[in-house]
Protein backbone atom coordinates (compact mmCIF):
# COMPACT_ATOMS: atom_id res chain seq x y z
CA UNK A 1 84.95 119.76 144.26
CA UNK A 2 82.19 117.66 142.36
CA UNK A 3 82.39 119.62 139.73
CA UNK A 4 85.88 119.24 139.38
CA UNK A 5 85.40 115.49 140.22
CA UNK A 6 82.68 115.23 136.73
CA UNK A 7 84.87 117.43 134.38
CA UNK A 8 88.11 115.05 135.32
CA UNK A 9 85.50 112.02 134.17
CA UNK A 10 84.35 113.66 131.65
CA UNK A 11 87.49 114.05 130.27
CA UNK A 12 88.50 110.26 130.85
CA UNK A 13 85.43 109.12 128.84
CA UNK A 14 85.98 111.30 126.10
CA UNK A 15 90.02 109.77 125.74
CA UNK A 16 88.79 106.70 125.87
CA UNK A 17 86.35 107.37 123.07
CA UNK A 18 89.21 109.13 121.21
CA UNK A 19 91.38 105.90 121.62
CA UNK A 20 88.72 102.89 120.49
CA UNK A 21 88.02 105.66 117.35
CA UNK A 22 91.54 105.13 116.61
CA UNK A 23 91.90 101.24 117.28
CA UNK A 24 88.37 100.39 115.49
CA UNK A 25 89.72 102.80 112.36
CA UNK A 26 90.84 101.08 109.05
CA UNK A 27 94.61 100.46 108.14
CA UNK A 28 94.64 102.90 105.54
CA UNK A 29 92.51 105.68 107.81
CA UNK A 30 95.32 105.44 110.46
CA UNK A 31 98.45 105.43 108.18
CA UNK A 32 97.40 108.96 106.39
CA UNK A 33 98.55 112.39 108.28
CA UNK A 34 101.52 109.70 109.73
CA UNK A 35 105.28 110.23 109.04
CA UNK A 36 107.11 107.48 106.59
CA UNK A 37 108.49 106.14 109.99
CA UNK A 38 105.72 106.18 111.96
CA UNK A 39 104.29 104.45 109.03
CA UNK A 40 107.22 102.01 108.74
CA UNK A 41 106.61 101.45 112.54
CA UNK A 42 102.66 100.89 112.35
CA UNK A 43 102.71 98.59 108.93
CA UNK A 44 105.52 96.13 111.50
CA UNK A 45 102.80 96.37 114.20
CA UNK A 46 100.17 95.64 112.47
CA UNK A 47 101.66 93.13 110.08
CA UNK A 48 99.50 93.87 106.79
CA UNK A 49 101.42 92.35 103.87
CA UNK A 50 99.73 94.77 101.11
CA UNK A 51 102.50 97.37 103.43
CA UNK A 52 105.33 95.57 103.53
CA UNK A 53 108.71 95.55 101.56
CA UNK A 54 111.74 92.90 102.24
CA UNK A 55 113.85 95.98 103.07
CA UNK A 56 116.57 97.85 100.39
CA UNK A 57 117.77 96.51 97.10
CA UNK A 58 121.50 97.23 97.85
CA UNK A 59 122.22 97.57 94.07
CA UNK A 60 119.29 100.06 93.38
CA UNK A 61 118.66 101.92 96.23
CA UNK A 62 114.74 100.80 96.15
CA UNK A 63 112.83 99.01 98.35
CA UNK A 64 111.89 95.59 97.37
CA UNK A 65 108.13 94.89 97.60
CA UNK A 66 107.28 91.17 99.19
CA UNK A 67 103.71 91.29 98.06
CA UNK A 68 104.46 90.86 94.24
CA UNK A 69 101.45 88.51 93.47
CA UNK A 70 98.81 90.54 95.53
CA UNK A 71 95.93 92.25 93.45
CA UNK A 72 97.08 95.30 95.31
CA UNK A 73 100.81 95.51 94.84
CA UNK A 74 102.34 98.54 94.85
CA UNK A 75 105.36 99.70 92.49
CA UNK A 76 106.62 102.97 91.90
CA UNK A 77 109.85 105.00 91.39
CA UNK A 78 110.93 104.13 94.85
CA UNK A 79 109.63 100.50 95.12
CA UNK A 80 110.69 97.59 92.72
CA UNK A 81 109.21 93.57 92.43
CA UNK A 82 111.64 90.86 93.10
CA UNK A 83 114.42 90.39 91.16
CA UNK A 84 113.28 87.21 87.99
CA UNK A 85 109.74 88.21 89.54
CA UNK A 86 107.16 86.70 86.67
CA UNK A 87 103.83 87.00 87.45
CA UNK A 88 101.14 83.87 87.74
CA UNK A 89 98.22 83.09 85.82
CA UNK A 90 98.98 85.31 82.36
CA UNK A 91 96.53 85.04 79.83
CA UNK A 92 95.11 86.90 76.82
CA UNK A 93 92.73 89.09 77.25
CA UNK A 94 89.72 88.26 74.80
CA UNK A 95 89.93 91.78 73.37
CA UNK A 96 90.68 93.54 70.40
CA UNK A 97 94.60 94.16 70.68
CA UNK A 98 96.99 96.44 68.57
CA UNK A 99 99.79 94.33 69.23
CA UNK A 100 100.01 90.93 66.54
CA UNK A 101 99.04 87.31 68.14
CA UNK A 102 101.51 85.86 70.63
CA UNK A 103 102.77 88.80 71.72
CA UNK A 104 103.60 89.18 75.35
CA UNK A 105 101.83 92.59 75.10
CA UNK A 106 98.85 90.81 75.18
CA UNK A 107 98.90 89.39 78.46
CA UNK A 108 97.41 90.11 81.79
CA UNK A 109 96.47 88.81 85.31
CA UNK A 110 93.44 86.43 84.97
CA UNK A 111 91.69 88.48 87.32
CA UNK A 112 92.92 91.95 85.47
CA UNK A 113 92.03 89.88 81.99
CA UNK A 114 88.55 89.18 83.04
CA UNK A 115 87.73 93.01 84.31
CA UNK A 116 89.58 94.35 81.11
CA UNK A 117 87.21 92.10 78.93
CA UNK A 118 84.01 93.46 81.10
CA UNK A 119 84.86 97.15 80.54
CA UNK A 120 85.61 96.67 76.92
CA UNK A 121 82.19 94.65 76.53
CA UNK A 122 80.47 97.44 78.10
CA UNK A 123 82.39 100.69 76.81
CA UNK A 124 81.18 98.61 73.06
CA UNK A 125 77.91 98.56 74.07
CA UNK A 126 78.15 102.24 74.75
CA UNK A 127 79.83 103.87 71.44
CA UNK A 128 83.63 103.28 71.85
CA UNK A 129 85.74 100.80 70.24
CA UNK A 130 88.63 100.56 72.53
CA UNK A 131 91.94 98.67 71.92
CA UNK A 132 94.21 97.00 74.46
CA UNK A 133 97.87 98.19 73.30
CA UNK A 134 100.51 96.72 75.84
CA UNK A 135 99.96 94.76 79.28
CA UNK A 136 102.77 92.72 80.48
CA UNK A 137 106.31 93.43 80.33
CA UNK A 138 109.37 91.36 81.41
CA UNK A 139 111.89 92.80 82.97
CA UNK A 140 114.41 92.47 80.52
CA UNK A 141 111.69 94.31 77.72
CA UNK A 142 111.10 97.28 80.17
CA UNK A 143 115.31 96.93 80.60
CA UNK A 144 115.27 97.54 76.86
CA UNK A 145 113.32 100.18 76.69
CA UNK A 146 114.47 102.14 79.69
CA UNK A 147 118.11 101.78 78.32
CA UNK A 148 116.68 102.81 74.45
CA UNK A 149 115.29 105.84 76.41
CA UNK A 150 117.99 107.09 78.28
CA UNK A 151 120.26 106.47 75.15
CA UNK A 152 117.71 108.52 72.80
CA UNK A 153 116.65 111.28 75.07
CA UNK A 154 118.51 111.49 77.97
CA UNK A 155 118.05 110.05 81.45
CA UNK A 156 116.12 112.74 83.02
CA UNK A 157 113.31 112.46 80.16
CA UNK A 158 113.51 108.97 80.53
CA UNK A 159 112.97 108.81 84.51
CA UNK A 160 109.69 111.02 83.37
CA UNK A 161 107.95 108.75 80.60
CA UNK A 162 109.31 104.96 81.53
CA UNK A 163 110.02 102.91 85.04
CA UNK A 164 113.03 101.52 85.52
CA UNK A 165 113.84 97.83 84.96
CA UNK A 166 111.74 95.96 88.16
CA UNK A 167 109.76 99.28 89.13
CA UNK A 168 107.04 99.15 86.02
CA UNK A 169 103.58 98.09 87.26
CA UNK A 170 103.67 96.31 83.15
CA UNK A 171 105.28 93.61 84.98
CA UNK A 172 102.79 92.77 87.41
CA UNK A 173 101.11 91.92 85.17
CA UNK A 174 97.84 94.42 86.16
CA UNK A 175 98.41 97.11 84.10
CA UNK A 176 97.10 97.97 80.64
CA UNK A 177 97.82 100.42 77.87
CA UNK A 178 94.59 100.94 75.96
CA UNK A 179 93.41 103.03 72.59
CA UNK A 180 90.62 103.44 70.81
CA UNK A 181 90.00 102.07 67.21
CA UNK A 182 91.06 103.54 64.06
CA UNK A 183 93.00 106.87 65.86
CA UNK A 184 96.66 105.97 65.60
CA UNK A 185 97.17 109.73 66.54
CA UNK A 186 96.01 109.64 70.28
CA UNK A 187 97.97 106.34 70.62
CA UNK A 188 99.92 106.75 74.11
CA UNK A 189 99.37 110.27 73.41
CA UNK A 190 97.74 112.18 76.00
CA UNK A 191 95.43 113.88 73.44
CA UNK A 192 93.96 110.59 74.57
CA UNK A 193 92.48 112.37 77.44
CA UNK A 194 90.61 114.60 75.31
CA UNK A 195 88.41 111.91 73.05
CA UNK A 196 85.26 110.64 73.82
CA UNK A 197 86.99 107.34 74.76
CA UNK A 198 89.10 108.47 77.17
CA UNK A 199 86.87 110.52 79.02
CA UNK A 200 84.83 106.89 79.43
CA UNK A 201 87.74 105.72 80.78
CA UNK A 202 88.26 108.13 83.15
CA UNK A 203 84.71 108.33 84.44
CA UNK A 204 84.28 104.40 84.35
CA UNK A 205 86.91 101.84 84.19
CA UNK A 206 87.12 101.95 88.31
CA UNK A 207 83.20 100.26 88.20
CA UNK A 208 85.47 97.20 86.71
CA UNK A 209 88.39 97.15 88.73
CA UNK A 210 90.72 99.87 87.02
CA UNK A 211 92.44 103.30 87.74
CA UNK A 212 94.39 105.86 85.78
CA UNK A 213 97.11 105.27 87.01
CA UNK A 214 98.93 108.93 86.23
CA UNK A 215 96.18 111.15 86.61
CA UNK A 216 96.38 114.72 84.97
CA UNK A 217 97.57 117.55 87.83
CA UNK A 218 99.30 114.58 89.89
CA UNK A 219 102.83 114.51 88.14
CA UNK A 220 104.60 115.43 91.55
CA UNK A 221 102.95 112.45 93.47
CA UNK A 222 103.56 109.77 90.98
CA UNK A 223 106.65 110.68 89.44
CA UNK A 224 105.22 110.22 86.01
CA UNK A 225 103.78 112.72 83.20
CA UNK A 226 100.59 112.33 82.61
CA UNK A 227 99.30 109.00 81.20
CA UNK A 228 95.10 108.44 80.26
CA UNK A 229 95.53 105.66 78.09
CA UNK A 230 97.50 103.27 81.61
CA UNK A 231 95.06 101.36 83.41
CA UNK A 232 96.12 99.88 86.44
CA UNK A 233 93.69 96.46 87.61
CA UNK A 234 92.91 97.10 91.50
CA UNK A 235 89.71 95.31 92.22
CA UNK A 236 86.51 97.15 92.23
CA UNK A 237 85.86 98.01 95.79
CA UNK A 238 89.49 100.15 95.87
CA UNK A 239 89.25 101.55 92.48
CA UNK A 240 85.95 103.10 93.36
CA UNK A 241 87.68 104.38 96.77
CA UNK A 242 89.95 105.95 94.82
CA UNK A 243 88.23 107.49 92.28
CA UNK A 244 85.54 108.81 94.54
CA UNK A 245 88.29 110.51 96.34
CA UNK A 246 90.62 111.30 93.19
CA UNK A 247 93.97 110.00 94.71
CA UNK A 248 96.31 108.08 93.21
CA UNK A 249 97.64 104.69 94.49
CA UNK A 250 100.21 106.61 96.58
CA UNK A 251 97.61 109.00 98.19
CA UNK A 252 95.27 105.45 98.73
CA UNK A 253 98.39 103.56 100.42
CA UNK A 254 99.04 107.21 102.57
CA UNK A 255 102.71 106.87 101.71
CA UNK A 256 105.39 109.46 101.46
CA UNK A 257 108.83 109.08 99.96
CA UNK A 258 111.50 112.12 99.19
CA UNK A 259 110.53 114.45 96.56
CA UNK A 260 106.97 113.11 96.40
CA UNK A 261 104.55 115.98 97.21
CA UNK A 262 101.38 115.28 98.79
């Protein structure tokens, strides 16, 4: 009987372990291995904006993200920004740019700006002459090209190689095409990958805030082909998360969404 009487608290101690493990893990430790409702269900409980959408754009079929000015916003094929969403605090970049002066392309987050200036300082330093191509997009220019796309090459190729109008992460104004000097051939080409530039990129931009955003072997995750030459701004301490771990922003947020693989 006492030994029945220790193994029955035994057992209670080691539940109640297993429960303050769970309650004392982090948001994003809790939410992966979860189904999208039970995710849906914990992001209400625990009412953590970087989770949260304003529900379904009727006239899209895509959720509607309410965090649009958060360093940590999170767009994709199934989630769009606000509709007439323009970010705050643009500026230009104090880099070497492909695109002519004035040009929207030019633009970024202050914060984004100010880590994009950092890693291009530093990636000079060490050999490679990079070049910031195209950073913010309205959503009437990524309308334009979307619609160019489908009208040129059809509307599956376009659903592979651009966002639709409201669900490019151009228009938060964190993202960044970039190049290096005097190779017009790798330009968004993902012989990118493959220079000595790139591979910098890939092995350091997250020390300065920034991910690749469409990794290579990750095409059924994010939706996209691969892209080495779009950095995505996410703040240091997540880029390195990520990069340490090789995810992508939808295997960092843990969520899952019909026909994305994980």
């Amino acid at each position: 009987m006492k030994k029945l009487v220790g193994l029955l608290f035994i057992l209670l101690v080691l539940v109640g372990c297993t429960e303050t493990t769970v309650r004392e893990g982090t948001m994003h430790e809790k939410k992966l291995g979860m189904s999208l409702l039970e995710k849906k269900l914990f992001a209400i409980e625990e009412a953590e904006p970087d989770y949260f959408t304003a529900g379904v754009n009727p006239d899209t079929g895509l959720y509607t993200v309410d965090n649009e000015t958060s360093m940590l916003v999170y767009v994709n094929k199934y989630r769009e920004l606000p509709e007439g969403y323009t970010p705050p605090d643009l500026i230009e970049a104090n880099v070497r740019h492909y695109s002519p002066a004035g040009d929207n392309r030019r633009l970024l987050r202050e914060e984004a700006a100010r880590g994009l200036e950092t890693l291009f300082g530093v990636a000079k330093t060490d050999g490679h002459a990079l070049v910031a191509v195209s950073g913010y997009r309205s959503y009437e220019r990524q309308r334009a090209i979307y619609e160019s796309n489908v009208a040129s090459k059809g509307q599956a190729h376009a659903d592979q190689f651009s966002a639709k109008p409201g669900a490019s992460e151009h228009q938060t104004g964190l993202a960044m095409d970039v190049t290096v000097q005097g190779n017009d051939d790798v330009l968004l080409n993902q012989s990118f990958g493959n220079t000595e530039a790139g591979q910098y990129i890939k092995e350091q931009a997250h020390k300065y805030g920034f991910i690749i955003r469409y990794p290579e072997g990750k095409e059924t995750i994010t939706g996209y082909s691969y892209e080495p030459w779009h950095l995505r701004y996410v703040g240091e301490d997540v880029a390195t998360e990520i990069y340490h771990n090789e995810w992508t922003l939808e295997e960092y947020f843990g969520f899952d969404y019909p026909g994305s693989e994980r």
